[in-house]
N, C-alpha and C. Protein backbone atom coordinates (compact mmCIF):
# COMPACT_ATOMS: atom_id res chain seq x y z
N UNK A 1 -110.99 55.97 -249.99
CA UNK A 1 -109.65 56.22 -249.50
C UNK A 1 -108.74 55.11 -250.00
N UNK A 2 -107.41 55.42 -250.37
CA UNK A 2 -106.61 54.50 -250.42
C UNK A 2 -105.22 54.69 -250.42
N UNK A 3 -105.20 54.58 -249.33
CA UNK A 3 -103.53 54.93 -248.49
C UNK A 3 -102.65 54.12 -248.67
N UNK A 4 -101.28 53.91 -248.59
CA UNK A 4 -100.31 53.38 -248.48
C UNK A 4 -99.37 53.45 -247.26
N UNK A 5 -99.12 52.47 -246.54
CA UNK A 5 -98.35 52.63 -244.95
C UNK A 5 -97.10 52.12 -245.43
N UNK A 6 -95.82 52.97 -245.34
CA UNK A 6 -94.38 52.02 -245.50
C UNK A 6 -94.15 51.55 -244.52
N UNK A 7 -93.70 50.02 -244.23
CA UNK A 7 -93.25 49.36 -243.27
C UNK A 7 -92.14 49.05 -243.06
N UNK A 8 -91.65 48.47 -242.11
CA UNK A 8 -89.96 48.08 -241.69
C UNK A 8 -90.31 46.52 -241.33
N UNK A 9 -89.30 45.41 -241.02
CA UNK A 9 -89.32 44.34 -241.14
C UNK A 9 -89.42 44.45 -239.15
N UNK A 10 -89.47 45.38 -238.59
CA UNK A 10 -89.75 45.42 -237.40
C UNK A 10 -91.23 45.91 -236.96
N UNK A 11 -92.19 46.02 -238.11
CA UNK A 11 -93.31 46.43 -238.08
C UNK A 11 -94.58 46.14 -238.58
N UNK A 12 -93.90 45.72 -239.97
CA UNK A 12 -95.50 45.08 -240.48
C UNK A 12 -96.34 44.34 -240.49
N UNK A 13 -96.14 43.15 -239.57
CA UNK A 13 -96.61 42.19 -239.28
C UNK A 13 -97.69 42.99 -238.17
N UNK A 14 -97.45 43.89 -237.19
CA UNK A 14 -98.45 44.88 -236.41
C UNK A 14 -99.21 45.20 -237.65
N UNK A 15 -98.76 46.00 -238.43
CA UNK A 15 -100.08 46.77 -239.14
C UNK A 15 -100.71 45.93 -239.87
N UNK A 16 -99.97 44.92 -240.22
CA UNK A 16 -101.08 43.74 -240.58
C UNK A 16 -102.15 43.21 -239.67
N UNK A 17 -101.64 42.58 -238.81
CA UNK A 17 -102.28 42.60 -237.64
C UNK A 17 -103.82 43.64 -237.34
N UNK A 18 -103.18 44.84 -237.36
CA UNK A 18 -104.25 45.93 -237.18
C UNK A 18 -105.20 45.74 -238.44
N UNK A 19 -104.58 45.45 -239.81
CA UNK A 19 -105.93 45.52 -240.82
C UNK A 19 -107.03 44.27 -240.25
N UNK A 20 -106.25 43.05 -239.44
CA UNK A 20 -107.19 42.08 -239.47
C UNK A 20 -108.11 42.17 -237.87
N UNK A 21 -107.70 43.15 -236.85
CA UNK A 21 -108.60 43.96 -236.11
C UNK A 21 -109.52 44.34 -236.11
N UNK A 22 -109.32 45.10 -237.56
CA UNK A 22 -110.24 46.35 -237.99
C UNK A 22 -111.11 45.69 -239.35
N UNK A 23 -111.01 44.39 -239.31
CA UNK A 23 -111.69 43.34 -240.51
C UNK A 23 -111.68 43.94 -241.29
N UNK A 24 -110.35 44.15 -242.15
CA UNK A 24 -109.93 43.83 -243.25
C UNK A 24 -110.31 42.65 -244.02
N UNK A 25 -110.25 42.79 -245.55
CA UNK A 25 -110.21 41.46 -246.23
C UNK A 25 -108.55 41.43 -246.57
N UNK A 26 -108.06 40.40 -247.07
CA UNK A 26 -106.75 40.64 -247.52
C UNK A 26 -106.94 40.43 -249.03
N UNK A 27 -106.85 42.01 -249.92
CA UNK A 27 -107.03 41.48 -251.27
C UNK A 27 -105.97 40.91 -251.95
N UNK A 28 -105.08 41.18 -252.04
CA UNK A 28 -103.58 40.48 -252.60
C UNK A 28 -102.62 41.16 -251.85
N UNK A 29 -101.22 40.36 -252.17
CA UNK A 29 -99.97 40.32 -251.98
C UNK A 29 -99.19 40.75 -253.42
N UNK A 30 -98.48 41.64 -253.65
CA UNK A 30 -97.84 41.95 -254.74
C UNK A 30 -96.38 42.12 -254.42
N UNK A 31 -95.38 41.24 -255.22
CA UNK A 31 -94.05 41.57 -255.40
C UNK A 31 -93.32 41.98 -256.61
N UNK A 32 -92.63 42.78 -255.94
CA UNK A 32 -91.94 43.87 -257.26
C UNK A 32 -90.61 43.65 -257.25
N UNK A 33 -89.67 43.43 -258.31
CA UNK A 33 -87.96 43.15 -257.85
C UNK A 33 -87.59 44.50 -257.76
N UNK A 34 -86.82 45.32 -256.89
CA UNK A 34 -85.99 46.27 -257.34
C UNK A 34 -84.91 46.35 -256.81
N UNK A 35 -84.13 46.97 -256.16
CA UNK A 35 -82.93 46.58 -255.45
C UNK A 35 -82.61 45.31 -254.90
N UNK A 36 -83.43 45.21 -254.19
CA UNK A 36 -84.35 44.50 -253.09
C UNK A 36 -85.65 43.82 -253.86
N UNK A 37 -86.72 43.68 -253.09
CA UNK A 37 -87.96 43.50 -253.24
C UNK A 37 -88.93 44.24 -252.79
N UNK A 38 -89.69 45.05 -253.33
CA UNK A 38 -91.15 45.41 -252.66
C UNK A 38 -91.86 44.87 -252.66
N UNK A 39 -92.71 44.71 -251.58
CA UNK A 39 -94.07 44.27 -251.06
C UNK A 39 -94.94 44.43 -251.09
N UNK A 40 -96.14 44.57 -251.52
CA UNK A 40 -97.61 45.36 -250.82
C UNK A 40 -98.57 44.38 -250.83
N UNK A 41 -98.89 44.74 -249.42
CA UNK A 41 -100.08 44.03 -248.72
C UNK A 41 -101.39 44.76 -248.84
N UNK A 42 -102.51 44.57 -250.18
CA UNK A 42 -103.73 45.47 -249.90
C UNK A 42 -104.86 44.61 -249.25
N UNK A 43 -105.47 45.82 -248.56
CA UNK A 43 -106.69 45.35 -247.76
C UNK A 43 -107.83 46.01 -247.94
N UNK A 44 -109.02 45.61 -248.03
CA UNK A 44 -110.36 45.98 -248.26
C UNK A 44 -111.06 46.40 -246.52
N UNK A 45 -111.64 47.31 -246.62
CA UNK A 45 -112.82 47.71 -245.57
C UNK A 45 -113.60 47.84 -246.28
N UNK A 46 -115.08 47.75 -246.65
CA UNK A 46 -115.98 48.83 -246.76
C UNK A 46 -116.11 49.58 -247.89
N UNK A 47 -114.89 48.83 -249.11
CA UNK A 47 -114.47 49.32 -250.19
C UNK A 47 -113.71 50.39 -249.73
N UNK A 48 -112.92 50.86 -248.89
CA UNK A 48 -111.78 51.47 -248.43
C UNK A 48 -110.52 50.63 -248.91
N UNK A 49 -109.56 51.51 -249.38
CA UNK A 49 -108.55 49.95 -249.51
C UNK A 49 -107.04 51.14 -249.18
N UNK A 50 -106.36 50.25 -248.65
CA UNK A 50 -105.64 50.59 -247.65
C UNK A 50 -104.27 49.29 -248.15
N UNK A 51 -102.88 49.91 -248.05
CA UNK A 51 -101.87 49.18 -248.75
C UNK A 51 -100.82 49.12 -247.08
N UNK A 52 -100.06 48.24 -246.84
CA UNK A 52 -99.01 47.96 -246.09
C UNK A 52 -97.81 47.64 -247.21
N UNK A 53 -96.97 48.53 -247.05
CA UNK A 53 -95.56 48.12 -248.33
C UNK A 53 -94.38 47.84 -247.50
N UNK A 54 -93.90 47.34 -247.59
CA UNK A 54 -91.89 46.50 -247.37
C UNK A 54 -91.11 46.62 -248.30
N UNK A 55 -89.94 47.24 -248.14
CA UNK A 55 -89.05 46.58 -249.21
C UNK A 55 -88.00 45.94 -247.83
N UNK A 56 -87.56 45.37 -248.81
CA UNK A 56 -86.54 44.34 -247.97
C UNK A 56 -85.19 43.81 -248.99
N UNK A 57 -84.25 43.66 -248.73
CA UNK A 57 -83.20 43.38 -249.19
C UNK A 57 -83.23 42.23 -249.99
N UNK A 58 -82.41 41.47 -250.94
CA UNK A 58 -82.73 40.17 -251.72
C UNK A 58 -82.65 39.31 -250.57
N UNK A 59 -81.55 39.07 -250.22
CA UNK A 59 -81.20 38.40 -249.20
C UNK A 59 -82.17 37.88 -247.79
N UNK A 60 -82.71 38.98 -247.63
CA UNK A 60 -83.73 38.82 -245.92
C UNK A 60 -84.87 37.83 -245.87
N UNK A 61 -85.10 37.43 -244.70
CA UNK A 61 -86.56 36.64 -244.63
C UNK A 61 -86.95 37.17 -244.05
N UNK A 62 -88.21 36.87 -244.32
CA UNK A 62 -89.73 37.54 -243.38
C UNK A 62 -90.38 36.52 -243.08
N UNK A 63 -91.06 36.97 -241.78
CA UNK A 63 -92.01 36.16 -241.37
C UNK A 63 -93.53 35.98 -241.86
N UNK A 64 -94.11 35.17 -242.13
CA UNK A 64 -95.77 34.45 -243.25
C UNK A 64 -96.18 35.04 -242.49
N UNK A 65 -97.37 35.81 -243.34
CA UNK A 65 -98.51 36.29 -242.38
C UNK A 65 -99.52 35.42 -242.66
N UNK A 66 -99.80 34.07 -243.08
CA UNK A 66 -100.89 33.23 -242.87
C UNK A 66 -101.28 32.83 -241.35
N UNK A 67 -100.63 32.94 -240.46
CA UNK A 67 -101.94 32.98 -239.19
C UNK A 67 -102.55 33.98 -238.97
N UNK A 68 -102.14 35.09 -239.63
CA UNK A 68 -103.58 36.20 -239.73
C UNK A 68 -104.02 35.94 -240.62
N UNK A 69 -104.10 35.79 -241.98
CA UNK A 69 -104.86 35.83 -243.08
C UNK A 69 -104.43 34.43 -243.97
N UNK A 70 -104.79 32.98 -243.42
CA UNK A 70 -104.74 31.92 -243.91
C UNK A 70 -104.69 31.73 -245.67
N UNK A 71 -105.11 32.72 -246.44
CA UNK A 71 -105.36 32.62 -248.00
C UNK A 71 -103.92 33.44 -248.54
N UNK A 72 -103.16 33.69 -247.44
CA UNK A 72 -101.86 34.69 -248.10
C UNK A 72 -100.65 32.95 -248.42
N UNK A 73 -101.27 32.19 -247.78
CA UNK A 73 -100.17 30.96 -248.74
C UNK A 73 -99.89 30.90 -249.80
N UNK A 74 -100.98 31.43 -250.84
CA UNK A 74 -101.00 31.30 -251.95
C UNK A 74 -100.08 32.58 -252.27
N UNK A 75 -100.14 33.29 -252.31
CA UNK A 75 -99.38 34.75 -251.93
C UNK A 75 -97.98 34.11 -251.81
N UNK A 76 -98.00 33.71 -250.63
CA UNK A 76 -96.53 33.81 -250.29
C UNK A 76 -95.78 32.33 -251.19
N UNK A 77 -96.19 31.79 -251.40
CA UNK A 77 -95.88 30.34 -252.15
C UNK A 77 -95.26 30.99 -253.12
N UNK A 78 -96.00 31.40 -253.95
CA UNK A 78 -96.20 32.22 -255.30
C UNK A 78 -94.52 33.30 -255.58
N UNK A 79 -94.82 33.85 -254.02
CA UNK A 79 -93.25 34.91 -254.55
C UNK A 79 -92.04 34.29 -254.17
N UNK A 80 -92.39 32.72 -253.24
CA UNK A 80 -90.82 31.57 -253.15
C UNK A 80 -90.82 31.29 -254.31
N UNK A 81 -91.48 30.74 -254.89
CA UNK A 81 -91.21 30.15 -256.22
C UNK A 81 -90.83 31.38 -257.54
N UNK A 82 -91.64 32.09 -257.26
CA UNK A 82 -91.32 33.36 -258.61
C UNK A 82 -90.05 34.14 -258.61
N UNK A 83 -90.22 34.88 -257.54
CA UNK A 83 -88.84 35.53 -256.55
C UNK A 83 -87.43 35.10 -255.96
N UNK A 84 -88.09 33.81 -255.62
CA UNK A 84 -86.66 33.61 -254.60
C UNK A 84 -87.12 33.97 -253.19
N UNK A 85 -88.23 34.59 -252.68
CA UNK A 85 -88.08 35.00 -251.31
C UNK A 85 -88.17 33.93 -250.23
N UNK A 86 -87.17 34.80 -249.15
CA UNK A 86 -87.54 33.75 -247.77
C UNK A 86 -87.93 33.67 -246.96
N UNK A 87 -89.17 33.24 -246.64
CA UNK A 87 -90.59 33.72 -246.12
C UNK A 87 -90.60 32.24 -245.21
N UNK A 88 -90.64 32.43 -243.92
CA UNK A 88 -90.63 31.16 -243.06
C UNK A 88 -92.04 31.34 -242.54
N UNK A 89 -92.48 30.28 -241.80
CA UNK A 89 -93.90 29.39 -241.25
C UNK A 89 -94.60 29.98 -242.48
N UNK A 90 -94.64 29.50 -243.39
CA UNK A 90 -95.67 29.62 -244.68
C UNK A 90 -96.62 28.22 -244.01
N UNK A 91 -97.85 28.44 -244.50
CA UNK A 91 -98.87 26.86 -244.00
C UNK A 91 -99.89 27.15 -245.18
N UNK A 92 -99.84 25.92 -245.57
CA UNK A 92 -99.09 24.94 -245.93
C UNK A 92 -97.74 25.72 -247.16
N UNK A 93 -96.43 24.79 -247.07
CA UNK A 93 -95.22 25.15 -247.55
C UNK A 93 -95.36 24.34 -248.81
N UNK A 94 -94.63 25.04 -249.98
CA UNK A 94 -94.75 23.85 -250.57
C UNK A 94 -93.07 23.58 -251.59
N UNK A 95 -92.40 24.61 -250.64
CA UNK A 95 -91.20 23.97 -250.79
C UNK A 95 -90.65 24.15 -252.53
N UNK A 96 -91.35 25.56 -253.17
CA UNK A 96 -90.52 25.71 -254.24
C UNK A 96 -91.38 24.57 -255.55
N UNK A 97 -92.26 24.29 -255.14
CA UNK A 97 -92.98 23.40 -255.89
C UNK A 97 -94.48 23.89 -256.02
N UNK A 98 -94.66 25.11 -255.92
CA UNK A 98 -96.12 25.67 -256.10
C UNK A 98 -96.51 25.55 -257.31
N UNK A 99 -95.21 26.09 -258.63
CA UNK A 99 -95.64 25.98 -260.03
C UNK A 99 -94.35 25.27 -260.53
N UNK A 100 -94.86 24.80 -261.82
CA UNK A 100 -93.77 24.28 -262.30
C UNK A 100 -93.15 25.21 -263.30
N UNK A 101 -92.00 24.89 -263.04
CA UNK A 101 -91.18 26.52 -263.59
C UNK A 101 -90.29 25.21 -264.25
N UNK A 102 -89.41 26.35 -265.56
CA UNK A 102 -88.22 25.77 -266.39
C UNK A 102 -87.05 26.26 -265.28
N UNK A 103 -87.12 27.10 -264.63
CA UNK A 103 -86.09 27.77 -263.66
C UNK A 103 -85.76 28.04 -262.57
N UNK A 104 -85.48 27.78 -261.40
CA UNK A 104 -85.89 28.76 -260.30
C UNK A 104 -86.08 29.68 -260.22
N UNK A 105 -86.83 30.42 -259.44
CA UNK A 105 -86.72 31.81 -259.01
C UNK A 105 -87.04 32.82 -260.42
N UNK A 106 -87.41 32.82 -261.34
CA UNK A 106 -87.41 33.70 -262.89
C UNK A 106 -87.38 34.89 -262.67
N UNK A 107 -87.88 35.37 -261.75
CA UNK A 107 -88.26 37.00 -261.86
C UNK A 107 -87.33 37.58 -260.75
N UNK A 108 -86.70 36.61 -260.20
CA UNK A 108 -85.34 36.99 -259.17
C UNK A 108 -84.39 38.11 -260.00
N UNK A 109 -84.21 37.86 -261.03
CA UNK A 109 -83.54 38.80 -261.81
C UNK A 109 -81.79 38.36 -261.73
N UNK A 110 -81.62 37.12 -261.34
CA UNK A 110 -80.49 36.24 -261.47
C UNK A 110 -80.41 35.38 -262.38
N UNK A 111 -79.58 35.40 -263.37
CA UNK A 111 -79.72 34.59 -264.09
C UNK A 111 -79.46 32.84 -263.48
């Protein structure tokens, strides 16, 4: 099986939640620029894999899902620095300094 759940910024942090209930692994975090940004959160069962998606505006923050799934820092580090996104209680933060870039943000799609 491998489903896809669309989420709202009033929701996904539950269905996240629920993958790590239902022991999920968290296989990656993927960001996409398009209007906005898309999201997808995939998760492993059992070799079941199962997607949580967001889009969200350039502008918006979201809340880190590293106190459910501690290895999404890297994840979320990854799309502050690549993206531009604003993703609060990240643990550990690293403040735009994950990689060393010639640019901020590159794939923000701002020059």
């Amino acid at each position: 099986m491998n489903e896809i759940t669309e989420a709202g910024l009033d929701n996904y942090r539950r269905l996240i939640s629920d993958m790590k209930q239902n022991s999920a692994r968290l296989v990656q975090i993927c960001c996409t620029k398009t209007d906005g940004y898309e999201l997808t959160y995939s998760f492993d069962v059992d070799s079941n894999w199962s997607h949580v998606r967001l889009n969200i505006g350039g502008d918006q923050e979201i809340e880190s899902v590293c106190d459910l799934f501690p290895p999404a820092f890297m994840y979320e580090n990854e799309m502050k620095d690549l993206f531009g996104l604003k993703i609060k209680h990240v643990e550990p933060d690293f403040h735009g300094e994950f990689y060393r870039l010639a640019s901020p943000a590159p794939f923000s799609g701002e020059s």
